[in-house]
PDB file of N, CA and C in Angstrom:
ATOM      1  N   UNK A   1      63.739 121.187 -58.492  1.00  0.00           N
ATOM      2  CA  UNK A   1      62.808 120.151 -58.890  1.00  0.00           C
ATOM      3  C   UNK A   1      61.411 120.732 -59.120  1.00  0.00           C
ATOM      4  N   UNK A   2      61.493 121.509 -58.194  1.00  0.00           N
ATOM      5  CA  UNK A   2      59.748 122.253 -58.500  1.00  0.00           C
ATOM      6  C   UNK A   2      59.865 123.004 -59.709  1.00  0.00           C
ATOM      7  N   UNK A   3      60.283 123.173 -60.411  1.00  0.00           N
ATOM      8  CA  UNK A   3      60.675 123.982 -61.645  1.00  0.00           C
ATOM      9  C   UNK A   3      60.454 123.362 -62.817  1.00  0.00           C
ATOM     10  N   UNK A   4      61.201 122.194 -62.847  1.00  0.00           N
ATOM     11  CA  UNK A   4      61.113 121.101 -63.673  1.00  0.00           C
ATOM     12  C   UNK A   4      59.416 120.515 -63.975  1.00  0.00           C
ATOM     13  N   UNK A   5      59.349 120.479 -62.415  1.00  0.00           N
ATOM     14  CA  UNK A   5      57.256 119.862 -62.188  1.00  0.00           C
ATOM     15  C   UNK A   5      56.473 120.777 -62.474  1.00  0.00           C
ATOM     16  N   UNK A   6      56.477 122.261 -62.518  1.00  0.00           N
ATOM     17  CA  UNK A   6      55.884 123.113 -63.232  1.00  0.00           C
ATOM     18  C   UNK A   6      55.623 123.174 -65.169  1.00  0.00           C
ATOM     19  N   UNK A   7      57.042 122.761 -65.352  1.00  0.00           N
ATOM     20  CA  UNK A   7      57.272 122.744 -66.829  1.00  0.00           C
ATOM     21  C   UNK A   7      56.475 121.796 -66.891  1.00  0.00           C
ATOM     22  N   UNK A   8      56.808 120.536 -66.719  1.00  0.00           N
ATOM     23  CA  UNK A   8      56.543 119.587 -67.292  1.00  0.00           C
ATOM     24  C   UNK A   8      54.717 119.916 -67.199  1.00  0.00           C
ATOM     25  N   UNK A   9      54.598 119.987 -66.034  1.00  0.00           N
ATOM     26  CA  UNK A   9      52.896 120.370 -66.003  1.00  0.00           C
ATOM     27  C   UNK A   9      52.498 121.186 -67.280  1.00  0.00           C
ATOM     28  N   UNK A  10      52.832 122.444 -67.382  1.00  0.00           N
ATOM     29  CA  UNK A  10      52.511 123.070 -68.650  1.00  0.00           C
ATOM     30  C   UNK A  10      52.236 122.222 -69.891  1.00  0.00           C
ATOM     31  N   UNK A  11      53.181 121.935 -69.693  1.00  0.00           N
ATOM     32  CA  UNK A  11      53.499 120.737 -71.277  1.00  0.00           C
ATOM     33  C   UNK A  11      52.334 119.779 -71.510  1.00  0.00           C
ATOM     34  N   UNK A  12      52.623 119.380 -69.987  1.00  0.00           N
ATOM     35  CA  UNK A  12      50.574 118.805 -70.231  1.00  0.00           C
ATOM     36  C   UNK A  12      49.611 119.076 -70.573  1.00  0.00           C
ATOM     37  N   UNK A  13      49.721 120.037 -69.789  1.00  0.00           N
ATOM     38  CA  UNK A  13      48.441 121.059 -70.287  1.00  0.00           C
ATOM     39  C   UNK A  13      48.017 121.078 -71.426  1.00  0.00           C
ATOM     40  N   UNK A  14      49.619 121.299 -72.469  1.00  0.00           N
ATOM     41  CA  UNK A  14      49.023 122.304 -73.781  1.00  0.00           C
ATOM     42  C   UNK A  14      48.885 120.878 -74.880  1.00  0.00           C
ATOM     43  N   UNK A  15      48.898 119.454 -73.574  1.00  0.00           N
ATOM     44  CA  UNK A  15      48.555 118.150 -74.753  1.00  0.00           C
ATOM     45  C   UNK A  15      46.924 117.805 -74.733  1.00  0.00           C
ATOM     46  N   UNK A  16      46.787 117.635 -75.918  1.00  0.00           N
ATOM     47  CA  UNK A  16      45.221 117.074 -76.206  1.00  0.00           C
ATOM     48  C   UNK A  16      45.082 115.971 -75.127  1.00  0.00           C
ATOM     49  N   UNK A  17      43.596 115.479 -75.096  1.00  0.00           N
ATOM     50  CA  UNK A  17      43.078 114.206 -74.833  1.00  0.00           C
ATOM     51  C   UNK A  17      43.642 112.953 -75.167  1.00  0.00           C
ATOM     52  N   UNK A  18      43.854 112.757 -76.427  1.00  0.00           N
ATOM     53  CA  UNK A  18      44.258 111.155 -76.671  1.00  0.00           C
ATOM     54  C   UNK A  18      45.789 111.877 -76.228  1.00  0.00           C
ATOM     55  N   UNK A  19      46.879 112.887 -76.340  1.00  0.00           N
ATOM     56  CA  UNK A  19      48.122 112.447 -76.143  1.00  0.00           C
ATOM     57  C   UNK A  19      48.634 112.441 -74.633  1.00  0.00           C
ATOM     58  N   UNK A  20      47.375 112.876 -73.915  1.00  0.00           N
ATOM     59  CA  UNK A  20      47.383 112.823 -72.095  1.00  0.00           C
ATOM     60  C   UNK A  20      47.293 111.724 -72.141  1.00  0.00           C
ATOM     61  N   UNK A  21      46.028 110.599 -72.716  1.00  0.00           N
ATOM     62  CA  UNK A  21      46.327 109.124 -72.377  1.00  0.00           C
ATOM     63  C   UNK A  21      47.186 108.185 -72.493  1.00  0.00           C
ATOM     64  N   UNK A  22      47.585 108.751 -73.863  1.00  0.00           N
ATOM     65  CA  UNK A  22      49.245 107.955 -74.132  1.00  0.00           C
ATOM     66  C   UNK A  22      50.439 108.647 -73.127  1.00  0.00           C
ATOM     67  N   UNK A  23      50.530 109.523 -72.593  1.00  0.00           N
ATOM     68  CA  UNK A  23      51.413 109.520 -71.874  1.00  0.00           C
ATOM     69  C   UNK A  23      51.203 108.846 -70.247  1.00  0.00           C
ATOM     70  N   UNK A  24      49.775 109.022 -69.921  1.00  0.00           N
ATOM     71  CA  UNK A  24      49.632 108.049 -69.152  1.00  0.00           C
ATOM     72  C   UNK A  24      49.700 106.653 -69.081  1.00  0.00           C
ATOM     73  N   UNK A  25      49.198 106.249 -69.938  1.00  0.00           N
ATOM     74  CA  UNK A  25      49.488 104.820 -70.655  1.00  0.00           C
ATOM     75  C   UNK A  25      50.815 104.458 -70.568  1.00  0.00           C
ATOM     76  N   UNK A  26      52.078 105.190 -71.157  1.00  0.00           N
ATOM     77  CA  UNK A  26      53.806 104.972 -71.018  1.00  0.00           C
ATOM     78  C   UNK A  26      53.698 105.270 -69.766  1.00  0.00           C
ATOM     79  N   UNK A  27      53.543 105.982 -68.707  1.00  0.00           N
ATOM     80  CA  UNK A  27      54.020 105.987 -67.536  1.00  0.00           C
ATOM     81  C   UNK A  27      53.222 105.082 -66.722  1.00  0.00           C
ATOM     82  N   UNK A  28      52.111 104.159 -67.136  1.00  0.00           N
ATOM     83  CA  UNK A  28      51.883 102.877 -65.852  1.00  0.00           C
ATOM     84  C   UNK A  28      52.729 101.811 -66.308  1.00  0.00           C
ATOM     85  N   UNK A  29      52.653 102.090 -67.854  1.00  0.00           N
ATOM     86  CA  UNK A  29      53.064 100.628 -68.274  1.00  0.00           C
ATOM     87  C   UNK A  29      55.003 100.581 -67.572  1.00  0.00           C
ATOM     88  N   UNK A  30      55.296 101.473 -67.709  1.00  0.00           N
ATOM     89  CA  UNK A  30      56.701 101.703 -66.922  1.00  0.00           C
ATOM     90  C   UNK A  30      56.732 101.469 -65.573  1.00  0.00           C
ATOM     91  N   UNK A  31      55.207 101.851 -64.966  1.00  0.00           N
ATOM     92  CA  UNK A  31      55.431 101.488 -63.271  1.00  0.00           C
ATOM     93  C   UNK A  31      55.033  99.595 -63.148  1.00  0.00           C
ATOM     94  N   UNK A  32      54.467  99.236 -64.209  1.00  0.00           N
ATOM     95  CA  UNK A  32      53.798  97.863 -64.028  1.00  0.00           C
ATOM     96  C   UNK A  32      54.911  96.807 -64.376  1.00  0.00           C
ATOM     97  N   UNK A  33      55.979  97.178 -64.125  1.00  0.00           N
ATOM     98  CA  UNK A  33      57.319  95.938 -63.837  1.00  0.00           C
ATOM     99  C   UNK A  33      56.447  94.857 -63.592  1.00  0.00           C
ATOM    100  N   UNK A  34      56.908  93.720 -64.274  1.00  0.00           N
ATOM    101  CA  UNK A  34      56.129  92.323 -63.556  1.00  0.00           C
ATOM    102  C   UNK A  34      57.408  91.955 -62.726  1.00  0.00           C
ATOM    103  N   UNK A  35      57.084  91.065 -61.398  1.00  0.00           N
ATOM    104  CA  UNK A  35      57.128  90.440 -60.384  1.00  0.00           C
ATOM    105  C   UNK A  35      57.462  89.469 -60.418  1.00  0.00           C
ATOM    106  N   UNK A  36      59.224  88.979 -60.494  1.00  0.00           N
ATOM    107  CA  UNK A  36      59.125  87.373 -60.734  1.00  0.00           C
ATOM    108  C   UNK A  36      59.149  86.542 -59.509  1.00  0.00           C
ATOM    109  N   UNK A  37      59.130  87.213 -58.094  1.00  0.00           N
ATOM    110  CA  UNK A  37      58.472  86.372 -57.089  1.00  0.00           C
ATOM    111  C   UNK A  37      57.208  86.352 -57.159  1.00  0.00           C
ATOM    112  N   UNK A  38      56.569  87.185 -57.444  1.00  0.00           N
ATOM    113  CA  UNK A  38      55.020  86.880 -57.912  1.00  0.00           C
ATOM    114  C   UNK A  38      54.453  85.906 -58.602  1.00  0.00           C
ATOM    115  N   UNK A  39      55.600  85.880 -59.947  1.00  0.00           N
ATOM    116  CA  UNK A  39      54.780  84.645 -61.177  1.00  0.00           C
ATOM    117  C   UNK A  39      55.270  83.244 -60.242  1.00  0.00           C
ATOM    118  N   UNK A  40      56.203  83.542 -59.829  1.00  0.00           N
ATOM    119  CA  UNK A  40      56.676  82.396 -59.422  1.00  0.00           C
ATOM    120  C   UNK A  40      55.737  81.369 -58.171  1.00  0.00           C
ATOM    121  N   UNK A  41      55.100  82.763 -57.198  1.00  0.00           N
ATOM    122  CA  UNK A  41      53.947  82.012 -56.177  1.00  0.00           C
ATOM    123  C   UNK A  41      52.865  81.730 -56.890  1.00  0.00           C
ATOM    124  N   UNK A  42      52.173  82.590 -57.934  1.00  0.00           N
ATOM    125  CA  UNK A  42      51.139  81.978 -58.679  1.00  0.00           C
ATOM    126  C   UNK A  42      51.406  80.811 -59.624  1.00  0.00           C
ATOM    127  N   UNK A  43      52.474  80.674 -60.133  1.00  0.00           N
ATOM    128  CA  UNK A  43      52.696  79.203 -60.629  1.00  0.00           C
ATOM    129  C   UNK A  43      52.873  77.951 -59.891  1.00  0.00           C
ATOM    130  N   UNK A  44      53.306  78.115 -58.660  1.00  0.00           N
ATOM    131  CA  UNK A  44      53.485  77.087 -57.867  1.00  0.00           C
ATOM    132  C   UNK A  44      52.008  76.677 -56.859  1.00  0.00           C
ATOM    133  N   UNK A  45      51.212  77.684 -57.313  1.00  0.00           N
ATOM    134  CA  UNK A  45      49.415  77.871 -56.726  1.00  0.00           C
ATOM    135  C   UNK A  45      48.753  76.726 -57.795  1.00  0.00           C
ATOM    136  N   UNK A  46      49.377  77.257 -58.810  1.00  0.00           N
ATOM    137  CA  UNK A  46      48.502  76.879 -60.076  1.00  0.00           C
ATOM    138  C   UNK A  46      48.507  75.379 -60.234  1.00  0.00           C
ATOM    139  N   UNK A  47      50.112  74.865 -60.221  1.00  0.00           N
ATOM    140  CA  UNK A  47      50.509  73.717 -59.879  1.00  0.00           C
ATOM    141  C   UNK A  47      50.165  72.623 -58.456  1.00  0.00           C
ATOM    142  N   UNK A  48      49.720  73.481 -57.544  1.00  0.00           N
ATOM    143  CA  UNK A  48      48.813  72.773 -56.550  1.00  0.00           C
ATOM    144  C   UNK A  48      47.721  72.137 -56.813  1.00  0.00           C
ATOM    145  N   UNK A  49      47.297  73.382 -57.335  1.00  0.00           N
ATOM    146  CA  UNK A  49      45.440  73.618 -57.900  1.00  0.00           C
ATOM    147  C   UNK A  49      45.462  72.387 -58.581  1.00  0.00           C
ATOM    148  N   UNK A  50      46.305  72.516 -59.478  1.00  0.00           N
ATOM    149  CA  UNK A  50      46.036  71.181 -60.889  1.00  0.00           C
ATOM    150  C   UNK A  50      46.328  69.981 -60.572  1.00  0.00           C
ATOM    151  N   UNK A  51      47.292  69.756 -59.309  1.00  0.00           N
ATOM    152  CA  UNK A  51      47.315  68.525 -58.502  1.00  0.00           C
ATOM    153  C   UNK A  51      46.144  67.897 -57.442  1.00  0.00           C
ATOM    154  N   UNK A  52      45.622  68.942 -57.061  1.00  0.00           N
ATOM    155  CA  UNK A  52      44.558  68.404 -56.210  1.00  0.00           C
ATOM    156  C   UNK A  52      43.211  68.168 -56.887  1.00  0.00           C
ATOM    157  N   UNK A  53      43.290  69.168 -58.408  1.00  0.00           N
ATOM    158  CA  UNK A  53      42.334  68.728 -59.208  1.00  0.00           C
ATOM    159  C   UNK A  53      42.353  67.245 -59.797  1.00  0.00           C
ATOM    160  N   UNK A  54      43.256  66.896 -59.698  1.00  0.00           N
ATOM    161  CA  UNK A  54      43.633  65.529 -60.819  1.00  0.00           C
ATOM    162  C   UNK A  54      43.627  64.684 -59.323  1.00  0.00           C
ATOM    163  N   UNK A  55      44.124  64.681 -58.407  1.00  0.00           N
ATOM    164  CA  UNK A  55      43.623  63.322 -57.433  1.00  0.00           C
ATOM    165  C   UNK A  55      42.925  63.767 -56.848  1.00  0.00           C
ATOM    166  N   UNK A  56      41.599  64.652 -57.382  1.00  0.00           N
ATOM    167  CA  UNK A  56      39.896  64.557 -56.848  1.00  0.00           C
ATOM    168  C   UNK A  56      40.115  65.466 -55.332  1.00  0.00           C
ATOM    169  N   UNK A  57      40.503  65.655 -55.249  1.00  0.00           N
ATOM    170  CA  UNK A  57      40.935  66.582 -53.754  1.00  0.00           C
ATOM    171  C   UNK A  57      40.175  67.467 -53.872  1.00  0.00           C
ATOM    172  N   UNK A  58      39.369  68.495 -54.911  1.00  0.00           N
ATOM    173  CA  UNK A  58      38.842  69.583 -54.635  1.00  0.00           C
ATOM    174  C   UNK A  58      37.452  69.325 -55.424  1.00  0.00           C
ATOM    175  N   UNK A  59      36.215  70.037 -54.720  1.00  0.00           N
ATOM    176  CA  UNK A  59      35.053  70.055 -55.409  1.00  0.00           C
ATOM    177  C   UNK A  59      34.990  70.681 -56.469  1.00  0.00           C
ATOM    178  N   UNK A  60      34.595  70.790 -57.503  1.00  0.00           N
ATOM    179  CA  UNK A  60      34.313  71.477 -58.711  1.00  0.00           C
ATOM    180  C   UNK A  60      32.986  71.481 -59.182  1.00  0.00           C
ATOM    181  N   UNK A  61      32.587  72.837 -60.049  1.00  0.00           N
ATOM    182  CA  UNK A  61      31.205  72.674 -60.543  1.00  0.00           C
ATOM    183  C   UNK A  61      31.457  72.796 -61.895  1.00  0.00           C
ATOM    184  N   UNK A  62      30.364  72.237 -62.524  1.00  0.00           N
ATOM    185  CA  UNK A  62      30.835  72.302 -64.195  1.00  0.00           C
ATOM    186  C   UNK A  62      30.020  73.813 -64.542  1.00  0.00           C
ATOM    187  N   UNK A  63      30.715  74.128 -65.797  1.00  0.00           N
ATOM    188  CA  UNK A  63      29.702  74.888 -66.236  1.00  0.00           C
ATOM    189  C   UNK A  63      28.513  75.720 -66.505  1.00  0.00           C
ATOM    190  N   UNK A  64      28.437  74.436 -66.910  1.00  0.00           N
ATOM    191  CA  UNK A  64      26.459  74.375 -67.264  1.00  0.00           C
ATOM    192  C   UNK A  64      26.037  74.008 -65.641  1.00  0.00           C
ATOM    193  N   UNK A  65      25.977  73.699 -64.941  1.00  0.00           N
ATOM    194  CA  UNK A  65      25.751  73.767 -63.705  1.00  0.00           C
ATOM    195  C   UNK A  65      25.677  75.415 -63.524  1.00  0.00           C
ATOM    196  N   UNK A  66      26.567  75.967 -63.575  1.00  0.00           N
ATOM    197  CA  UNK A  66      26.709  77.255 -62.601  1.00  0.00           C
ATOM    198  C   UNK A  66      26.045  78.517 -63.537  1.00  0.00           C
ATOM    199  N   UNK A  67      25.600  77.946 -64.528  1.00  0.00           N
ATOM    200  CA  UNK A  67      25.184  79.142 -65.695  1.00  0.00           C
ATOM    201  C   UNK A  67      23.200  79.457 -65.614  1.00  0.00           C
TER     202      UNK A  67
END
């Protein structure tokens, strides 16, 4: 394996600037799997939120208030 991680290092090496970022770029976007217990707690947040917004349950500031 250390052999392999050497090569591959080289290989880096001998890549420019923009093609180091694109390969970084493919390798987060590969680690950044989305989470469908995740979407699933933030949708059911979201769906709170918008319930307690609509029967007045939560304070809100407008806008132009906060600007």
């Amino acid at each position: 394996m250390a052999t392999i991680n050497k090569e591959i290092e080289a290989k880096i090496q001998s890549l420019s600037d923009t093609e180091k970022l694109k390969l970084v770029d493919s390798i987060l976007m590969q680690l950044d799997k989305p989470d469908p217990e995740i979407d699933r707690i933030w949708a059911e947040e979201a769906r709170n939120r918008w319930q307690a917004y609509k029967a007045g349950k939560l304070e809100t500031v407008s806008y132009e208030k906060d600007s």
